[in-house]
Protein backbone atom coordinates (compact mmCIF):
# COMPACT_ATOMS: atom_id res chain seq x y z
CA UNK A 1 -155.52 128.34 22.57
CA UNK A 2 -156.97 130.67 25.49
CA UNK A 3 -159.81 130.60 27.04
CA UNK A 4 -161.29 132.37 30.12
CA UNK A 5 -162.98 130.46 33.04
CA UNK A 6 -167.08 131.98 33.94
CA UNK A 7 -167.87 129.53 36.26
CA UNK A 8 -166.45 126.79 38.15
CA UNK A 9 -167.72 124.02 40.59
CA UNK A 10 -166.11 121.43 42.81
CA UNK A 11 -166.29 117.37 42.74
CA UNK A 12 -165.82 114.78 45.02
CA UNK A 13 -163.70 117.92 47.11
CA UNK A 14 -160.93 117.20 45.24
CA UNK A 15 -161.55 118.06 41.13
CA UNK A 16 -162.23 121.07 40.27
CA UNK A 17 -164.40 121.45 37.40
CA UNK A 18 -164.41 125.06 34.96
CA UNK A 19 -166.68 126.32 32.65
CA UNK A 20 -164.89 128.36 29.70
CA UNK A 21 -166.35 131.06 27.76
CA UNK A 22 -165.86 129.36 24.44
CA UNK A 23 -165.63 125.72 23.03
CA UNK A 24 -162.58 124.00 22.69
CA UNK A 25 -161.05 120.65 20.93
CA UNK A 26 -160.95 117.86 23.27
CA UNK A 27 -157.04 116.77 21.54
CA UNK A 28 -154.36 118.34 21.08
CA UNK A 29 -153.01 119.28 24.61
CA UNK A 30 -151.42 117.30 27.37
CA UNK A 31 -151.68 120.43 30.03
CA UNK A 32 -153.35 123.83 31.26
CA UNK A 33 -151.41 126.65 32.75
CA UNK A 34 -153.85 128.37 34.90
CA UNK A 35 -152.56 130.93 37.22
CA UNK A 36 -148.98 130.70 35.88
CA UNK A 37 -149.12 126.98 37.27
CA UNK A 38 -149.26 123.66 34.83
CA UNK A 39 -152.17 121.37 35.39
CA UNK A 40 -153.06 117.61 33.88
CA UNK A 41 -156.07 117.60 32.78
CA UNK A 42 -158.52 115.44 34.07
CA UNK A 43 -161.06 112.86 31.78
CA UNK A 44 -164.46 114.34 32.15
CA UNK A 45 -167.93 111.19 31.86
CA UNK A 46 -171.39 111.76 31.56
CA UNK A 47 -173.85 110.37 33.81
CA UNK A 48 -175.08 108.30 31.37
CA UNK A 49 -173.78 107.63 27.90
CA UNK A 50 -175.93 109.86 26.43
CA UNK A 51 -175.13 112.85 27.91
CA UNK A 52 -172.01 114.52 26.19
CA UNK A 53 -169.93 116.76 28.11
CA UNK A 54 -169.93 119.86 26.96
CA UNK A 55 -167.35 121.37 25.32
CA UNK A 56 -166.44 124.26 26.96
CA UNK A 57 -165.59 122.12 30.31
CA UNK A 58 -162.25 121.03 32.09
CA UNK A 59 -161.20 119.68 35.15
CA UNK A 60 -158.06 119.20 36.91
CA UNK A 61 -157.50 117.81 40.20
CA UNK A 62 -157.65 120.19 43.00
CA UNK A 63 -159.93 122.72 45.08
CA UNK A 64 -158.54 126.39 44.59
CA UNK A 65 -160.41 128.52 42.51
CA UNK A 66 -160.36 129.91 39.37
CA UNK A 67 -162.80 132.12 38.58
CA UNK A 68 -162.47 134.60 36.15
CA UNK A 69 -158.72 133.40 35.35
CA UNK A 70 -157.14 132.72 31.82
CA UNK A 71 -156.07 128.91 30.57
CA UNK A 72 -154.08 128.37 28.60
CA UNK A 73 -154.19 124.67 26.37
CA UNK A 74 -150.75 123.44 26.06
């Protein structure tokens, strides 16, 4: 699956955390190749248990930016 990042913020200045432009399935992958590089992915929590993460999120542990780049769910 592709998907395109829109928006994108930073956590704890070291996770970076992407907003896609469409949904995807939280299984089925292991990695992300964003930028021609391969990226775990990282477990994203709500606050509180009743706030779902949306679906169209994913993280991955460091602070460049990737705005406007494809990923790719491997």
């Amino acid at each position: 699956m592709r998907a395109h990042i829109v928006d994108e913020f930073l956590v704890l200045n070291k996770y970076r955390v992407m907003v896609l432009d469409k949904n995807i399935r939280r299984r089925n992958y292991d990695r992300y190749r964003i930028g021609g590089k391969l990226f775990e992915p990282v477990p994203l929590h709500g606050s509180r248990l009743r706030d779902p993460i949306p679906r169209n999120y994913i993280a991955v542990k460091g602070t460049a930016s990737f705005k406007g780049a494809a990923v790719e769910l491997m």
